[in-house]
Structure formats: structure tokens, C-alpha cells
Protein backbone atom coordinates (compact mmCIF):
# COMPACT_ATOMS: atom_id res chain seq x y z
CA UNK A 1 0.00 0.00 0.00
CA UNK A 2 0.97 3.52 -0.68
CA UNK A 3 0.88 6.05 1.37
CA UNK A 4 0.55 9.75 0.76
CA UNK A 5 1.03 12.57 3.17
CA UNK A 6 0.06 16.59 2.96
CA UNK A 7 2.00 18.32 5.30
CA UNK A 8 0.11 21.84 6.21
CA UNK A 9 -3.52 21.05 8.45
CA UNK A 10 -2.07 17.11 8.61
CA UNK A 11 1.48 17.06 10.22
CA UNK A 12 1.46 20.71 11.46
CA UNK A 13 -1.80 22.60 12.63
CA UNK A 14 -0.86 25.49 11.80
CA UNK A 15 2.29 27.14 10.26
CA UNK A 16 4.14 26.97 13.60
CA UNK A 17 2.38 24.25 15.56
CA UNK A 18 3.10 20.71 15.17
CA UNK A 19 0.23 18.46 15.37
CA UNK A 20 -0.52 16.06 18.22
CA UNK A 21 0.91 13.03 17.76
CA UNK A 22 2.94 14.05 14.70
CA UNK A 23 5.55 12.00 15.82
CA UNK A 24 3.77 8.74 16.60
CA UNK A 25 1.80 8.96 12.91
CA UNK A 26 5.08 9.47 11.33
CA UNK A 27 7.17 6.84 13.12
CA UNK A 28 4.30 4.54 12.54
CA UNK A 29 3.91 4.94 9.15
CA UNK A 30 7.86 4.62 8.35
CA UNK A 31 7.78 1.50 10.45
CA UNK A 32 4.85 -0.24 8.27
CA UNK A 33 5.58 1.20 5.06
CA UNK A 34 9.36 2.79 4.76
CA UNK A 35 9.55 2.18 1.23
CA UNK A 36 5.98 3.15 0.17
CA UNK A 37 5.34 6.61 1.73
CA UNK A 38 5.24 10.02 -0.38
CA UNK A 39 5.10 13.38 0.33
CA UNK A 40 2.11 15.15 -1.66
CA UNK A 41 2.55 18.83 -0.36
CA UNK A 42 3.47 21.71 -1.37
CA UNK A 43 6.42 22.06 0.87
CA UNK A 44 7.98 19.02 -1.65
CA UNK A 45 6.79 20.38 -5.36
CA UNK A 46 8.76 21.19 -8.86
CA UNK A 47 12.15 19.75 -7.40
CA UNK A 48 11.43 21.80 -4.04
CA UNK A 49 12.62 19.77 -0.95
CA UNK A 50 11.07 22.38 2.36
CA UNK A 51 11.07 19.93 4.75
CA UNK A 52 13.74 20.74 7.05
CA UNK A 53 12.58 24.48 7.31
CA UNK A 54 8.50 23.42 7.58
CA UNK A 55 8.42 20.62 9.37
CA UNK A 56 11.76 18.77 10.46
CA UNK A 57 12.12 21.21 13.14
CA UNK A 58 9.31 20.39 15.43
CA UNK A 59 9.80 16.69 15.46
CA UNK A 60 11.63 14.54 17.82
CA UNK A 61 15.09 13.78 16.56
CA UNK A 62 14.17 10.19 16.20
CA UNK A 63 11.73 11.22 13.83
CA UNK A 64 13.55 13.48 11.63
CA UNK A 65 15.83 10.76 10.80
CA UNK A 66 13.13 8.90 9.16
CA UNK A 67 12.07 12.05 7.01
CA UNK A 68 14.91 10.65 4.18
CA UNK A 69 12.58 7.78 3.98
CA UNK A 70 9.63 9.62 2.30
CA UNK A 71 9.65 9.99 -1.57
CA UNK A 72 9.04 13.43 -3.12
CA UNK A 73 6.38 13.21 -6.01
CA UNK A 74 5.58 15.29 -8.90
CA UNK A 75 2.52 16.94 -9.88
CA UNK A 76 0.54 19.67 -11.81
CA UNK A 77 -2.61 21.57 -11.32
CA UNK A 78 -3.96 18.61 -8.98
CA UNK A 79 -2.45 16.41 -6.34
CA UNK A 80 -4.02 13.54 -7.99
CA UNK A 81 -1.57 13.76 -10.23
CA UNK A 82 0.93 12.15 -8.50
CA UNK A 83 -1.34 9.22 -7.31
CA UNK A 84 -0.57 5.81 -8.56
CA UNK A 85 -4.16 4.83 -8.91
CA UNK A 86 -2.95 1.49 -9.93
CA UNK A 87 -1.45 0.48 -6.17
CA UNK A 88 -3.64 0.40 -2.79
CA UNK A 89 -3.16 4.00 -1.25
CA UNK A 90 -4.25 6.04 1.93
CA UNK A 91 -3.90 9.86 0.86
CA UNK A 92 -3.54 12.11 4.41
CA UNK A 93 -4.44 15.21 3.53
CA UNK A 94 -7.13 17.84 5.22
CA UNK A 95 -8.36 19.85 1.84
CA UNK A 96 -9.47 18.27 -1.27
CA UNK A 97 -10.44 20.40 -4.60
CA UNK A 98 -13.41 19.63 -6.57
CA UNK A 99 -10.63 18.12 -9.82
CA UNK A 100 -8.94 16.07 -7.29
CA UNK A 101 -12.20 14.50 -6.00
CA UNK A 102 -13.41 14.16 -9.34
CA UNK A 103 -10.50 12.09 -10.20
CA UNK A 104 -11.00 9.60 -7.12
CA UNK A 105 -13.98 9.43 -8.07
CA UNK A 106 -13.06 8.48 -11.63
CA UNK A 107 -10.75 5.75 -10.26
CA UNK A 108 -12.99 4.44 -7.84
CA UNK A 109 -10.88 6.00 -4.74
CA UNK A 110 -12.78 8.26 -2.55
CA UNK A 111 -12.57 6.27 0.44
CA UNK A 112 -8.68 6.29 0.03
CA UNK A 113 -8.74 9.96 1.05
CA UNK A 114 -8.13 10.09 4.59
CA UNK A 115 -9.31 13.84 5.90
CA UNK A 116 -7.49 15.44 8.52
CA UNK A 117 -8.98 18.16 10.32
CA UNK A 118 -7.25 18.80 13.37
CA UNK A 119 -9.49 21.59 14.58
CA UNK A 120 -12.35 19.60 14.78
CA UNK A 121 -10.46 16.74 16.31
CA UNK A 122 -6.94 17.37 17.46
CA UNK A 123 -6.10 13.78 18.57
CA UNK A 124 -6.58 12.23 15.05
CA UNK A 125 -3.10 11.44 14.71
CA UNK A 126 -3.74 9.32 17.37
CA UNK A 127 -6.84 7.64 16.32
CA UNK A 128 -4.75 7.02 12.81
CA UNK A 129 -2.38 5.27 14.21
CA UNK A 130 -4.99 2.45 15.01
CA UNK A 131 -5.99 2.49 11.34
CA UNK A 132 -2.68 1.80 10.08
């Protein structure tokens, strides 16, 4: 299974607050699938690699060494561009746009779109974990 992870309103809550649990998801994730994980944000777009400047630094040390396990991925207009629709996925993210549900919905995916919203329910992290 792939897995595909937004950073901003997923990882961090807001642009200087980490989200609970961030560590725990993250370490989790890397531990089940450390080969299949991508990041499908903006802070990793067009060759761009913001990681250590957006998000490394609010993560346990023990976590940011796992960061180098996470594939970049390319895309356009949509982050459904980078989606191999053609492998099992979960897709982390806490905004979708009406082209990138239309194309889940094309490809039979909708229910691979995990949303986050961490101001409705800070501990979903947490309750992730269990899902993975």
C-alpha cells in the first residue's frame, strides 16, 4: 500500500504548531511502510525539498531521521496527479479540490482519502495510528 502525506492542516496545525501526535503517525507509518510513503505537499513540489525548514524542526530527533525515507512526487494543477491509482493507497491530507475528487472518483478512490482536520479533532493522529 501507498501512502501519501500533505504536510500543512495534517502534520502541522498550523504554520508553527506541530500536530498532536505528529511523531507517533510518522514513526508509525515509516515502520509499516518505509519504502511506500510520499510526500504530496506543497512544501515538496517542482524539485522543491522544504522539509527541514517546515516541518523537520518540530519533530523529535528520532523522527527526523526517518524524514529521508519519504519519496518526493511530482505533480501539476492537482495532487491527484501524483497518485498511482494502480497500487492500494491512503492519501492524508485535510483539503481536497473539486478536480482532485473528481478524479477519485473516476478511479474508484474516494474512500482512500483520509481527511485530517485537526481543529475539529486534534487527537486524530492518534486515532490514525490504530488504522494503520
Amino acid at each position: 500500500m501507498n501512502i501519501y502525506l500533505d504536510i500543512d492542516g495534517v502534520l502541522l496545525a498550523d504554520m508553527a504548531t506541530p500536530a498532536k501526535h505528529a511523531d507517533e503517525f510518522l514513526q508509525t507509518v515509516l515502520t509499516k511502510y518505509p519504502d511506500n510513503t510520499y510526500w504530496l505537499t506543497t512544501h515538496v513540489w517542482n524539485g522543491e525539498n522544504m522539509i527541514d525548514q517546515t516541518l523537520a524542526p518540530y519533530l523529535k530527533p528520532e523522527t527526523q531521521a526517518l524524514l529521508g525515507c519519504i519519496k518526493p512526487t511530482e505533480w501539476g494543477q492537482a495532487k491527484t496527479d501524483a497518485i498511482d491509482f494502480s497500487q492500494p493507497f491512503l492519501w492524508f491530507d485535510d483539503d481536497l479540490y473539486d478536480d482532485e475528487r473528481t478524479a477519485l472518483g473516476q478511479h474508484s478512490k474516494l474512500s482512500s482519502r483520509i481527511e485530517v482536520d485537526l481543529h475539529k479533532n486534534p487527537e486524530q493522529l492518534k486515532e490514525l495510528v490504530s488504522l494503520l
